[in-house]
C-alpha atoms as a PDB file:
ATOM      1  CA  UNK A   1     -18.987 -80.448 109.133  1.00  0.00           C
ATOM      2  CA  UNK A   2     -19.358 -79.304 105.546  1.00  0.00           C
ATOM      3  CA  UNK A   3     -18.720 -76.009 104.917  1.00  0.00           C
ATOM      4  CA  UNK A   4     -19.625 -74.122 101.525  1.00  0.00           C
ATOM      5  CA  UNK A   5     -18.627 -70.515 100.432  1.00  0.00           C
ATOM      6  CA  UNK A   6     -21.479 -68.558  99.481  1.00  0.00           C
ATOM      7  CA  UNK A   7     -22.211 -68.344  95.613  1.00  0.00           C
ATOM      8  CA  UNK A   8     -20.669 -65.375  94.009  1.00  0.00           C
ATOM      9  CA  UNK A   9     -23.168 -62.892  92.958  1.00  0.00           C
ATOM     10  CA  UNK A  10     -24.374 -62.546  89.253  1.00  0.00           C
ATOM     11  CA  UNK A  11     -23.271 -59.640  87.739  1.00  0.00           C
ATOM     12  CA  UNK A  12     -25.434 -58.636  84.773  1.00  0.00           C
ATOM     13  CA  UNK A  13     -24.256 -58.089  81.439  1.00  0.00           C
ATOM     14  CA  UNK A  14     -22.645 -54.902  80.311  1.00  0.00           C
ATOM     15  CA  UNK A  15     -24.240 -52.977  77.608  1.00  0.00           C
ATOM     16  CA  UNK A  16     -21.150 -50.978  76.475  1.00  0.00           C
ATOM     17  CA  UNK A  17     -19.744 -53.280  73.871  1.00  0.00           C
ATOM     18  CA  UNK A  18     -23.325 -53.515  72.095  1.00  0.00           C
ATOM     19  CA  UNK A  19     -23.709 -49.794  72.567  1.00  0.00           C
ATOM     20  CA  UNK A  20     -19.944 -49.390  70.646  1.00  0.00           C
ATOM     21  CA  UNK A  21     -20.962 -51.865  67.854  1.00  0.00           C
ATOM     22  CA  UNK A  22     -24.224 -49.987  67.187  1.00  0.00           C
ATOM     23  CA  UNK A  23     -22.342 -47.052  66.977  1.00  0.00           C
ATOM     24  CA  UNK A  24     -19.457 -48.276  64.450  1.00  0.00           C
ATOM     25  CA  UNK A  25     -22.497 -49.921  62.172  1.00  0.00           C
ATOM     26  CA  UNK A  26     -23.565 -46.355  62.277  1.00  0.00           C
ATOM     27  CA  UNK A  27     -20.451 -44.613  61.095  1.00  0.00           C
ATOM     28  CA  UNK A  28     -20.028 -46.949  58.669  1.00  0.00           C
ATOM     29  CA  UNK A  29     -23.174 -46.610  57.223  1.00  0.00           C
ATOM     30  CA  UNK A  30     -23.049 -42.747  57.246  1.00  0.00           C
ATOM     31  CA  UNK A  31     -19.905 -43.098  55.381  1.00  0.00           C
ATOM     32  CA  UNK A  32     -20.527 -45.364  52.724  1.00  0.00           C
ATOM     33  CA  UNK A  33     -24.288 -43.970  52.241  1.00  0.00           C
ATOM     34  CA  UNK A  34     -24.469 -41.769  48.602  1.00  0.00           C
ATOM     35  CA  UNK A  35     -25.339 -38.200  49.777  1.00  0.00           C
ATOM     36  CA  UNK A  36     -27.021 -35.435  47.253  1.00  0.00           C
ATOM     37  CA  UNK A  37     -27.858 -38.473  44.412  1.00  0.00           C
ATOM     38  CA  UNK A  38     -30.529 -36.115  42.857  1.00  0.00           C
ATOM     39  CA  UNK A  39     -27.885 -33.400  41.765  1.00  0.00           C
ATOM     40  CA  UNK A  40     -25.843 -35.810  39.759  1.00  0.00           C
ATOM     41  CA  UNK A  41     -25.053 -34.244  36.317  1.00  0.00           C
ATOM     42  CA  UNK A  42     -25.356 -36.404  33.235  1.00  0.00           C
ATOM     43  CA  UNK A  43     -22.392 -36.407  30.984  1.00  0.00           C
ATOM     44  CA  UNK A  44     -21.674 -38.123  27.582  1.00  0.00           C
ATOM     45  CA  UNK A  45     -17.842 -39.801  27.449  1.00  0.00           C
ATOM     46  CA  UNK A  46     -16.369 -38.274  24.452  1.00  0.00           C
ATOM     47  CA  UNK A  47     -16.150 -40.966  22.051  1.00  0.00           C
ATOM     48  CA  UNK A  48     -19.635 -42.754  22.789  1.00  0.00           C
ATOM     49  CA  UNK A  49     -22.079 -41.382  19.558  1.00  0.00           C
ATOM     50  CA  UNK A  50     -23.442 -42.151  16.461  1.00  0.00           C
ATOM     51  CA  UNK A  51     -21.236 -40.552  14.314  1.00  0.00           C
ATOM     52  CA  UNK A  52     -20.743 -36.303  14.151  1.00  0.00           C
ATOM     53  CA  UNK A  53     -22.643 -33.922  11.252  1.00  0.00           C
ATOM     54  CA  UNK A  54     -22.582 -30.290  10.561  1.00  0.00           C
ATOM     55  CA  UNK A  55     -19.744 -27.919  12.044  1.00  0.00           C
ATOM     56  CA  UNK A  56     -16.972 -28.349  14.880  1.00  0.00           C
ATOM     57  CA  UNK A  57     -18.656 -27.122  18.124  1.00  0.00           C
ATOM     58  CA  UNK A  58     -16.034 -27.022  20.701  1.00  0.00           C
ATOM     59  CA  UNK A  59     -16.765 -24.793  23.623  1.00  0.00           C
ATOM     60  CA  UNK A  60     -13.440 -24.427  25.676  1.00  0.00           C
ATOM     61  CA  UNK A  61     -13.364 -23.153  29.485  1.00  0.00           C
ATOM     62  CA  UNK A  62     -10.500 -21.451  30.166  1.00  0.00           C
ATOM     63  CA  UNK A  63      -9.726 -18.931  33.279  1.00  0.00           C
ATOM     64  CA  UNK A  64      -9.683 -15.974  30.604  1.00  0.00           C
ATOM     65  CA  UNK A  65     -12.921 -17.214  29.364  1.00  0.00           C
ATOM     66  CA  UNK A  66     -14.666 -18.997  27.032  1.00  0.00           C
ATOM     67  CA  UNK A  67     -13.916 -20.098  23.359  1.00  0.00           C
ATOM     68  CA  UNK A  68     -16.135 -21.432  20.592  1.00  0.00           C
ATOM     69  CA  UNK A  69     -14.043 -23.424  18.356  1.00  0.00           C
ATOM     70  CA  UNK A  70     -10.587 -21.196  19.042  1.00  0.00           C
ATOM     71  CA  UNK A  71     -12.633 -17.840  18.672  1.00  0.00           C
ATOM     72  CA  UNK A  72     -13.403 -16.050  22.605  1.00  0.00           C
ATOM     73  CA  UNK A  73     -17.199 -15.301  23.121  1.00  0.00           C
ATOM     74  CA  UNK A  74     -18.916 -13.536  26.347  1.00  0.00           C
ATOM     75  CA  UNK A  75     -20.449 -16.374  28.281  1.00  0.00           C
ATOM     76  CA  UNK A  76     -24.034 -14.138  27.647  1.00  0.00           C
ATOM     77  CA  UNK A  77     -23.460 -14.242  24.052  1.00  0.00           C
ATOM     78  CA  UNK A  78     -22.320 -18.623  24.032  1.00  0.00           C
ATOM     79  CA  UNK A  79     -26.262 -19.760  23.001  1.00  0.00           C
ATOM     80  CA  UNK A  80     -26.254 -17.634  19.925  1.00  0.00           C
ATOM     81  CA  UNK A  81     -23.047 -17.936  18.850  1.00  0.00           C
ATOM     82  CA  UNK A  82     -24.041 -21.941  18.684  1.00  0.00           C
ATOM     83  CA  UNK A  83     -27.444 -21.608  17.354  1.00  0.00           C
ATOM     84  CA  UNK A  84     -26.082 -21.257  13.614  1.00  0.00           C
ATOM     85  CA  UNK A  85     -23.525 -24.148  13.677  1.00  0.00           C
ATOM     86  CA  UNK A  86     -26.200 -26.720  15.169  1.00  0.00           C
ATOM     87  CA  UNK A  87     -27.884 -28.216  12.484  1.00  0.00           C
ATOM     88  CA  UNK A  88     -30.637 -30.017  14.670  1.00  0.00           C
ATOM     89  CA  UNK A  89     -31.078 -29.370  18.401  1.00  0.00           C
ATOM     90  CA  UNK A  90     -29.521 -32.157  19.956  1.00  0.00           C
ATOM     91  CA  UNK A  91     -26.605 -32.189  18.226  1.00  0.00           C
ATOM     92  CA  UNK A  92     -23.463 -32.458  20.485  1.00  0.00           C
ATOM     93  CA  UNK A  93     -21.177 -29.990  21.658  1.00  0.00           C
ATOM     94  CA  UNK A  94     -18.118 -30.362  23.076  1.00  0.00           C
ATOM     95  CA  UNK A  95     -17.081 -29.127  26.587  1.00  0.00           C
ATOM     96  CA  UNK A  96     -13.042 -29.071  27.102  1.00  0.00           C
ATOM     97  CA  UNK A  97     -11.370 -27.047  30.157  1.00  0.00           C
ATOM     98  CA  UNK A  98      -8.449 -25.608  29.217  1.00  0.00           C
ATOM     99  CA  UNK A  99      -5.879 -23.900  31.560  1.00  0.00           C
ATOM    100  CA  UNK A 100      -6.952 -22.917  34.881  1.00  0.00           C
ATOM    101  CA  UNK A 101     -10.403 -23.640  34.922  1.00  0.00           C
ATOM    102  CA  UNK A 102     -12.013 -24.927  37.379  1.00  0.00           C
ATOM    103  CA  UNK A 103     -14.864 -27.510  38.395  1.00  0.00           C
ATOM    104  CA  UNK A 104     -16.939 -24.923  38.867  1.00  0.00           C
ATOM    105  CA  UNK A 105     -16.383 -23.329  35.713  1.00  0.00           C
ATOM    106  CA  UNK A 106     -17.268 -26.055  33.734  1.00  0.00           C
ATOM    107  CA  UNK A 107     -20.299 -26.876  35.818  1.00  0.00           C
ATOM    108  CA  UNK A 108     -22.180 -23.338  35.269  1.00  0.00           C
ATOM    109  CA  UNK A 109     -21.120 -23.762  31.613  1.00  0.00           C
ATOM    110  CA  UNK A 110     -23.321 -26.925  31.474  1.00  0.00           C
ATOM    111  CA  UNK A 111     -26.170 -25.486  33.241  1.00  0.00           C
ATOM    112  CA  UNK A 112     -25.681 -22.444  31.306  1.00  0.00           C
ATOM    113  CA  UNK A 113     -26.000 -24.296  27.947  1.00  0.00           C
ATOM    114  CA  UNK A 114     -28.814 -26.375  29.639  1.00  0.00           C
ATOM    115  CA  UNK A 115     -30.597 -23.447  29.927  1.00  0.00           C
ATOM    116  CA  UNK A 116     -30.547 -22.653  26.755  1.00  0.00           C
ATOM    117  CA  UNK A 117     -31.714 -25.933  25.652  1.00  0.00           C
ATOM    118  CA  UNK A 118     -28.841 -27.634  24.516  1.00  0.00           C
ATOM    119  CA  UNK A 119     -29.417 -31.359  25.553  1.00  0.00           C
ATOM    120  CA  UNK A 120     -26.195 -33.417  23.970  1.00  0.00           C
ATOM    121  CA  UNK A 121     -23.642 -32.157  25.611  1.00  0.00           C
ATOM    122  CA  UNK A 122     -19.749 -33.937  25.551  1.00  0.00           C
ATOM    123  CA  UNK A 123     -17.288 -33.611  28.042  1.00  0.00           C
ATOM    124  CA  UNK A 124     -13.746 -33.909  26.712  1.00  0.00           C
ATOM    125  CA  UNK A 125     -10.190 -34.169  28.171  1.00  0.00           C
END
């Protein structure tokens, strides 16, 4: 007589490794997605322009506070202490940070001068 074992039962697939794939290709794509796009700041490279006319304008951050070409000037006072060396509106002014200034220094200075409707505005080393 012929005698056959029973046939092993089926066991159905696991869903763990698709659930841990699903979740990498999520971490991944939360990490190489580009958060807060809409706040980027636009900045000219020093160097890129069509040439410079009138007076120096060189606004320099520093942790003691701000300079307009060497001379210091109250961040209040910056706007009008430009207005008479630009000879058309969007001419550029240059942005350095000097010695312990910070990201965030620089930053409000742009908005500041923003504000104030300055629209060519350098960023220097």
């Amino acid at each position: 007589m012929l005698s056959l074992a029973a046939p092993p039962r089926r066991r159905r697939p696991s869903l763990t490794p698709m659930i841990d794939v699903v979740f990498l290709l999520l971490v991944f794509f939360m990490l190489a997605a580009r958060f807060g796009g809409e706040n980027v700041v636009p900045l000219v490279i020093g160097g890129a322009g069509d040439g410079w006319t009138g007076p120096p304008r060189l606004v320099e951050v520093k942790a003691t506070g701000l300079t307009l070409n060497g001379i210091p000037v109250a961040r209040d006072a910056l706007a009008d202490a430009l207005a008479p060396l630009m000879p058309t509106p969007d001419a550029p002014v240059i942005l350095r940070g000097g010695e312990g200034a910070s990201v965030q220094d620089m930053l409000s200075l742009l908005d500041l001068l923003r504000a104030a409707g300055l629209t060519s505005l350098v960023v220097a080393e």
